[in-house]
Protein backbone atom coordinates (compact mmCIF):
# COMPACT_ATOMS: atom_id res chain seq x y z
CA UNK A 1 -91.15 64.85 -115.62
CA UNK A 2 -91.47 68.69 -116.14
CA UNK A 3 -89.53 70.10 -113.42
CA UNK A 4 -89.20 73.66 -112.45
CA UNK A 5 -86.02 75.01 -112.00
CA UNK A 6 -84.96 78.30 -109.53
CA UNK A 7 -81.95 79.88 -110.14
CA UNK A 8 -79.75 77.50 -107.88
CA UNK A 9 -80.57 74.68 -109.82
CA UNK A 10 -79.66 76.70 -113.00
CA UNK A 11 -76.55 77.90 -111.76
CA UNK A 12 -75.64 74.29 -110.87
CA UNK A 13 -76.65 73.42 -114.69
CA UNK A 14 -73.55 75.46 -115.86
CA UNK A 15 -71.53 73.61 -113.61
CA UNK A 16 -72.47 70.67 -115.34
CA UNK A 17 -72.48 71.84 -118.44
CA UNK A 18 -75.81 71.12 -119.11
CA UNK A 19 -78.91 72.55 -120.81
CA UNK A 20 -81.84 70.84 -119.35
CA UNK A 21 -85.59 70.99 -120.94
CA UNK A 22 -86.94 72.69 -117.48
CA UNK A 23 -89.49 75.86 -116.76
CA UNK A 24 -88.49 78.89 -114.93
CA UNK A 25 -89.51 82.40 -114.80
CA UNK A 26 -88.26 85.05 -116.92
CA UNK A 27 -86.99 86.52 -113.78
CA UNK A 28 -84.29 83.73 -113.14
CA UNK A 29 -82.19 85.25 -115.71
CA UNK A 30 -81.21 88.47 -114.14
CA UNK A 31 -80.95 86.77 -110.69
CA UNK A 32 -78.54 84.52 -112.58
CA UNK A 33 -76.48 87.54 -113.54
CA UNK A 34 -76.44 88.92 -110.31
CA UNK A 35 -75.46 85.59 -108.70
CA UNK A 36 -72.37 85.45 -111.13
CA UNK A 37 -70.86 88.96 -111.86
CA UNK A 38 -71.35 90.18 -108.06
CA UNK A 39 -71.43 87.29 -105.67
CA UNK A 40 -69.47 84.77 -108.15
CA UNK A 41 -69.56 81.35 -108.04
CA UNK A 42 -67.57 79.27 -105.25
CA UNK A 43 -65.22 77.60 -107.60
CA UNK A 44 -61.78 75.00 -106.76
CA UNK A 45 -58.07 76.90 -107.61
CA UNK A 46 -55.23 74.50 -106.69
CA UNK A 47 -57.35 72.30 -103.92
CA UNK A 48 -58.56 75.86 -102.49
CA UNK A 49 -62.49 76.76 -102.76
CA UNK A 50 -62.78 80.69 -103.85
CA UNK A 51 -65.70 82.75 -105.03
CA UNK A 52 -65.04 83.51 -108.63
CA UNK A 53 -66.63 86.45 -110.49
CA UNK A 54 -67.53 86.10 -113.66
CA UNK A 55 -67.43 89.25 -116.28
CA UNK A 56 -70.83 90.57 -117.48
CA UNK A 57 -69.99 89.48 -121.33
CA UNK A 58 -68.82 85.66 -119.87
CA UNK A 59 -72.57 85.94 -118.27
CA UNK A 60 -74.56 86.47 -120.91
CA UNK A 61 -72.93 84.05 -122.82
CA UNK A 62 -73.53 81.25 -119.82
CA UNK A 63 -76.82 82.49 -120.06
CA UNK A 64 -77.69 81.59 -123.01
CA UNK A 65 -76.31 78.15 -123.17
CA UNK A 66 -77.88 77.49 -119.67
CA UNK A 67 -81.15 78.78 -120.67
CA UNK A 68 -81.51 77.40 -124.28
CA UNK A 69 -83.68 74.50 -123.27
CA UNK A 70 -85.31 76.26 -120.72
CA UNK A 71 -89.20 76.99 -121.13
CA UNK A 72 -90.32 79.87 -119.37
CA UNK A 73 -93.42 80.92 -117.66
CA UNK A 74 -94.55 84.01 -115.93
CA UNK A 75 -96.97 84.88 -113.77
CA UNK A 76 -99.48 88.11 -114.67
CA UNK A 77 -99.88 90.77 -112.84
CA UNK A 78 -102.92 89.79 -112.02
CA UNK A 79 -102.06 85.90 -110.91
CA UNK A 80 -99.11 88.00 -108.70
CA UNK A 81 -101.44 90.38 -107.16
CA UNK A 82 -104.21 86.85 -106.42
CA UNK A 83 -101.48 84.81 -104.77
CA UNK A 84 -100.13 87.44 -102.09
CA UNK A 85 -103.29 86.55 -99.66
CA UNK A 86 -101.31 83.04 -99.90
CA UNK A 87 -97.85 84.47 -99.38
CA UNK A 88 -99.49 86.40 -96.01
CA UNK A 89 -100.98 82.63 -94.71
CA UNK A 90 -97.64 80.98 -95.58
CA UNK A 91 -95.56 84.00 -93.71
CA UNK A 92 -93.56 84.73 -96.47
CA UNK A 93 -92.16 88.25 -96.39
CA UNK A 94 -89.09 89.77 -97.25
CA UNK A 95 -86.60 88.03 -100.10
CA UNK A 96 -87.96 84.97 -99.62
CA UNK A 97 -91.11 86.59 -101.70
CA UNK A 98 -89.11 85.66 -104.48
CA UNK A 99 -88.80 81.75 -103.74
CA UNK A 100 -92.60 81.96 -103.29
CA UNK A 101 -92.89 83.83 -106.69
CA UNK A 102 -91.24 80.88 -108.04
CA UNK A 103 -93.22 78.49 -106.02
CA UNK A 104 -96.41 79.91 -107.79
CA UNK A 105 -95.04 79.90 -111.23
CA UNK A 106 -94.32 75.91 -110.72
CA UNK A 107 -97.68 75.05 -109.72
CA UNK A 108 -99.74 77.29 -112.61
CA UNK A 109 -97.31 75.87 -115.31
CA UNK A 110 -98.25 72.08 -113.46
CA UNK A 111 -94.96 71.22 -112.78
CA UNK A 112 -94.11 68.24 -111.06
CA UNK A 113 -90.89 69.05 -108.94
CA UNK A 114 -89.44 71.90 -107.99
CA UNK A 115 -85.44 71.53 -108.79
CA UNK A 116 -83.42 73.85 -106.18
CA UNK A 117 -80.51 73.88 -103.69
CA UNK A 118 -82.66 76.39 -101.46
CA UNK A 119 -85.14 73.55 -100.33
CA UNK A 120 -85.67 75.07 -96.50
CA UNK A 121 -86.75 78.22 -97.64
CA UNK A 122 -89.38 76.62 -100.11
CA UNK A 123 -90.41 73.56 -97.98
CA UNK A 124 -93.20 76.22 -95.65
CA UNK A 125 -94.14 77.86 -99.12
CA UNK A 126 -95.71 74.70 -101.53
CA UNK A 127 -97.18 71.32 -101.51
CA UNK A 128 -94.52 71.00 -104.95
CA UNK A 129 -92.07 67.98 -104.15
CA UNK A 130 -88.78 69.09 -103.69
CA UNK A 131 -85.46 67.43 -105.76
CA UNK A 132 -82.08 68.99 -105.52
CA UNK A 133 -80.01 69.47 -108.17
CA UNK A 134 -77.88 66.65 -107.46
CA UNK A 135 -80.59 64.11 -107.35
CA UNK A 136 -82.43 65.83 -110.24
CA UNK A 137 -79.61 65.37 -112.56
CA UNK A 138 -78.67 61.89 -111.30
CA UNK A 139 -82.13 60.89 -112.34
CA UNK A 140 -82.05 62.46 -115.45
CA UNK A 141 -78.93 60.20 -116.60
CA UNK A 142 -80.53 57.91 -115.80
């Protein structure tokens, strides 16, 4: 199946040590770095869940194990400017701009899932069927 990955899915690859065949934007790698040297990542120190920061040169090198298989797509400028009449119907404003972004990537690269752990914010933006990252990789095993 040629899933689309967002970010959350991808971050969730490094936790599994993974490097799925998947599409993405361009774009999902500097969210990735944000996510991980700012926020961090929630991670589990002696039973304990804390938010871990990771340094910019341990990024980049997650980065490009994460993203080795990783096909990506972009939309043009003009394909961006087309679908914001869309984004306007679907009430998309603010960050979530981004998810839709994504959405629009998925569907113009023909992809048959969407892979993410942010499924509210995308189920009012596509028609794409949704698959967490749990179940995504569950299948794949399989």
């Amino acid at each position: 199946m040629r899933a689309y990955l967002d970010t959350t899915a991808l971050i969730f690859t490094r936790r599994l040590k993974v490097a799925p065949p998947a599409v993405t934007r361009p774009h999902s790698i500097a969210e990735f770095f944000s996510a991980v040297t700012r926020g961090g990542l929630t991670v589990i120190k002696d039973g304990v869940p804390i938010r871990a920061v990771m340094s910019r040169q341990r990024a980049i090198e997650e980065i490009g194990r994460v993203f080795a298989q990783v096909k990506f797509f972009e939309l043009t400028g003009q394909q961006t400017l087309a679908s914001l009449p869309g984004a306007v119907k679907s009430n998309v404003q603010g960050p979530t701009i981004r998810d839709w972004m994504h959405a629009e990537a998925a569907k113009l690269a023909r992809c048959r899932a969407i892979v993410t752990s942010n499924q509210n914010d995308f189920k009012a933006i596509t028609q794409i069927p949704l698959i967490s990252p749990e179940d995504y990789f569950k299948r794949a095993k399989a």
